[in-house]
C-alpha atoms as a PDB file:
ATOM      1  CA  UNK A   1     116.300  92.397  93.345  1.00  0.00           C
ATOM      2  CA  UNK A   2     117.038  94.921  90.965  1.00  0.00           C
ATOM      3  CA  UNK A   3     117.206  99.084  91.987  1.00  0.00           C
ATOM      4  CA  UNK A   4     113.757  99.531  90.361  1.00  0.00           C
ATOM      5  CA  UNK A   5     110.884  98.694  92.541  1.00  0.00           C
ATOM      6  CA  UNK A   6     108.310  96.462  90.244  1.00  0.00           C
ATOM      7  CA  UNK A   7     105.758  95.868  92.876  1.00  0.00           C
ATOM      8  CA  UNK A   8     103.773  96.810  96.147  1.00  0.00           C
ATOM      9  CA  UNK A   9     101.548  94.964  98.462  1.00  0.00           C
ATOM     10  CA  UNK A  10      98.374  96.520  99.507  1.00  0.00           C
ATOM     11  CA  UNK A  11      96.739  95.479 102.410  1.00  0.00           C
ATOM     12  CA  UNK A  12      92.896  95.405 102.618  1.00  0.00           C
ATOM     13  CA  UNK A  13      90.953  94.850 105.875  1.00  0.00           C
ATOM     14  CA  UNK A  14      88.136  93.160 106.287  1.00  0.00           C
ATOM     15  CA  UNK A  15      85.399  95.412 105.901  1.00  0.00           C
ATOM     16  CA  UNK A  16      87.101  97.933 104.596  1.00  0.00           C
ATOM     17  CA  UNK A  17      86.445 100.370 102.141  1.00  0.00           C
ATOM     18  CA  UNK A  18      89.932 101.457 101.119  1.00  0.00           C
ATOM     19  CA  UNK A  19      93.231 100.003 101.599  1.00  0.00           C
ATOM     20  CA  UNK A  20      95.224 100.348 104.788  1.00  0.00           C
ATOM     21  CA  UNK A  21      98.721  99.732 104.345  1.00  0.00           C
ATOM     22  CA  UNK A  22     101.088  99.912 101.467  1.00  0.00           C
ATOM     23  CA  UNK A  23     104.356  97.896 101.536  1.00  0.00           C
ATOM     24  CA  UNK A  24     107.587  97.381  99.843  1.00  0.00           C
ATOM     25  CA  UNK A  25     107.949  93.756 100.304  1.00  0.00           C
ATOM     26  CA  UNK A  26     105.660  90.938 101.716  1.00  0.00           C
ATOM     27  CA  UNK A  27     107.778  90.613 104.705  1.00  0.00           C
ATOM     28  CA  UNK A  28     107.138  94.078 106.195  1.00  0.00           C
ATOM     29  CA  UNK A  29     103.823  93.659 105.226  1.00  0.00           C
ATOM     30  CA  UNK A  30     103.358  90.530 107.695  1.00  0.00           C
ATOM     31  CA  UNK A  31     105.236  91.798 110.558  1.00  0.00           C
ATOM     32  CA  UNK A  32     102.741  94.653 110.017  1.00  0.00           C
ATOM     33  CA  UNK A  33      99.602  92.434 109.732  1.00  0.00           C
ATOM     34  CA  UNK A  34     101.102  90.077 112.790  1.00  0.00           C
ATOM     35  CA  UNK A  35     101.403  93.575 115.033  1.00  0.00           C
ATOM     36  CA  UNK A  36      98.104  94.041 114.929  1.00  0.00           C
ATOM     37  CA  UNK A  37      96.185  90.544 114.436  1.00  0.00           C
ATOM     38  CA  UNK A  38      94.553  91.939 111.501  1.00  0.00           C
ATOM     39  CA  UNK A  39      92.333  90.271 108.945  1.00  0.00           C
ATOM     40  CA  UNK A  40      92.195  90.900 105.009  1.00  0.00           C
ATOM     41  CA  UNK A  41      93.822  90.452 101.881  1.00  0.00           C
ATOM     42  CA  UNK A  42      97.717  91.431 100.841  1.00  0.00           C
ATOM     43  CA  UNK A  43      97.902  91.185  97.506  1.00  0.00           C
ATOM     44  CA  UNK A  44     100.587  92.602  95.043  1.00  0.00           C
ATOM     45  CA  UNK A  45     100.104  95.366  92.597  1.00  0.00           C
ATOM     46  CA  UNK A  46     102.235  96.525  89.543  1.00  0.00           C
ATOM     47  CA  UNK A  47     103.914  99.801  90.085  1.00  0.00           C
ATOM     48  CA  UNK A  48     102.886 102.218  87.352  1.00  0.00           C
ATOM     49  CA  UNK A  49     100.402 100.267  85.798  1.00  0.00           C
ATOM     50  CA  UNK A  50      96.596  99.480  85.899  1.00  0.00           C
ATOM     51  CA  UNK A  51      95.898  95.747  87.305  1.00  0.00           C
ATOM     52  CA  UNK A  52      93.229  95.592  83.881  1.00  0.00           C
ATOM     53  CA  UNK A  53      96.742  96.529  81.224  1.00  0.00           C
ATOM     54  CA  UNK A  54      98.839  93.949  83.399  1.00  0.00           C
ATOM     55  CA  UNK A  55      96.327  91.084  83.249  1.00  0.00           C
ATOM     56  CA  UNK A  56      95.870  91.729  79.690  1.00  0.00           C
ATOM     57  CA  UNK A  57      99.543  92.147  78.634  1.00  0.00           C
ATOM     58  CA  UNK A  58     100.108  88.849  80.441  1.00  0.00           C
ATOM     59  CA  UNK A  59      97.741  87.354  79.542  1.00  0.00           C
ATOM     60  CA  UNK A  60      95.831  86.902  82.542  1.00  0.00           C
ATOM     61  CA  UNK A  61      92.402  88.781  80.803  1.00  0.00           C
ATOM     62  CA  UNK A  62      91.045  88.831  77.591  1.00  0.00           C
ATOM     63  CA  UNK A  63      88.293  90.715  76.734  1.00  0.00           C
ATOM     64  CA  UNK A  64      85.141  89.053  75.598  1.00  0.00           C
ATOM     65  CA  UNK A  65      82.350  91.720  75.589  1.00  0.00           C
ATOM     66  CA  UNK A  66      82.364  95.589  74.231  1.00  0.00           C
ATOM     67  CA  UNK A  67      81.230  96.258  78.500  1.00  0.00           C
ATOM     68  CA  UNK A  68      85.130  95.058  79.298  1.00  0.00           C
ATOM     69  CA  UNK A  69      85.999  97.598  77.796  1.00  0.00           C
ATOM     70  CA  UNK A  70      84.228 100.434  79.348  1.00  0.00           C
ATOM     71  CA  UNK A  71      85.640 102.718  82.039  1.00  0.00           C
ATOM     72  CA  UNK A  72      83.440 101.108  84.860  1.00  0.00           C
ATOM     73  CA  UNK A  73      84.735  97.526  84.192  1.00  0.00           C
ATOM     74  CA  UNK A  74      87.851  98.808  83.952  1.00  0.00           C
ATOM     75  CA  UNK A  75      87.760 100.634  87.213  1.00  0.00           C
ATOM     76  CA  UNK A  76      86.421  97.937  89.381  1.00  0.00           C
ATOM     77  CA  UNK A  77      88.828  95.439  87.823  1.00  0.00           C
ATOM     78  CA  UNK A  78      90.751  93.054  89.592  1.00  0.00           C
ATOM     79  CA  UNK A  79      92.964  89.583  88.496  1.00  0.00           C
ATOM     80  CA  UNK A  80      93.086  86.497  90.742  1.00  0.00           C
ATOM     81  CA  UNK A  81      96.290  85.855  88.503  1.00  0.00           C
ATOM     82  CA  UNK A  82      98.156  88.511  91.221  1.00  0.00           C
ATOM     83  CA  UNK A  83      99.178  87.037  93.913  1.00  0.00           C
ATOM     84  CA  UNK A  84      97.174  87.786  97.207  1.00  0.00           C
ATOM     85  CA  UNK A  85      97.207  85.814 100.448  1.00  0.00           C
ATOM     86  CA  UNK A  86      94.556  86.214 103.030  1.00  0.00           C
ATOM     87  CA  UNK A  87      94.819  86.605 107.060  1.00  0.00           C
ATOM     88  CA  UNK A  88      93.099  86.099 109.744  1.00  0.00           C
ATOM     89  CA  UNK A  89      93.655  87.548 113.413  1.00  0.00           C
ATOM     90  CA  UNK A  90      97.176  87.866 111.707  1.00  0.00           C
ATOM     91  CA  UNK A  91      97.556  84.147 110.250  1.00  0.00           C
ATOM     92  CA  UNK A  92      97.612  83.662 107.052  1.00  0.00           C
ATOM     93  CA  UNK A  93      95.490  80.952 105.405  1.00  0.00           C
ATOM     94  CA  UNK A  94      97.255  77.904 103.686  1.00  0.00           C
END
């Protein structure tokens, strides 16, 4: 790994309305997750850049209609191109 940190993993709870953990690498994320038997979604997020300009500059998003485009799309916005893993009581799924 290089000295510059590229990505985070957020951790959302089921039920949740915002996220509840922020982590450097998967692994602390899980011990974290397994601590607590939670349940939710870890996915990872670009550092210093939206999820909507990373899916498009990959590739992962094009935009079809002039609504894409528009500040509530664009807010709301997520990719299932990032990769995520879900948990239950602190498992994760396969």
């Amino acid at each position: 790994m290089n000295d510059r940190l590229k990505t985070i993993w957020v951790f959302h709870g089921e039920g949740g309305r915002f996220s509840s953990g922020v982590f450097t690498s998967i692994e602390k994320a899980e011990i974290w997750i397994d601590r607590y038997k939670l349940s939710g979604v870890l996915t990872e997020y670009p550092i210093d850049e939206g999820v909507y300009d990373w899916a498009l500059f990959n590739s992962f998003f094009n935009v079809k209609k002039e609504s894409q485009l528009m500040p509530n799309f664009i807010q709301q916005f997520t990719c299932a191109s990032q990769d995520h893993y879900h948990y239950e009581n602190g498992i994760r799924d396969n």
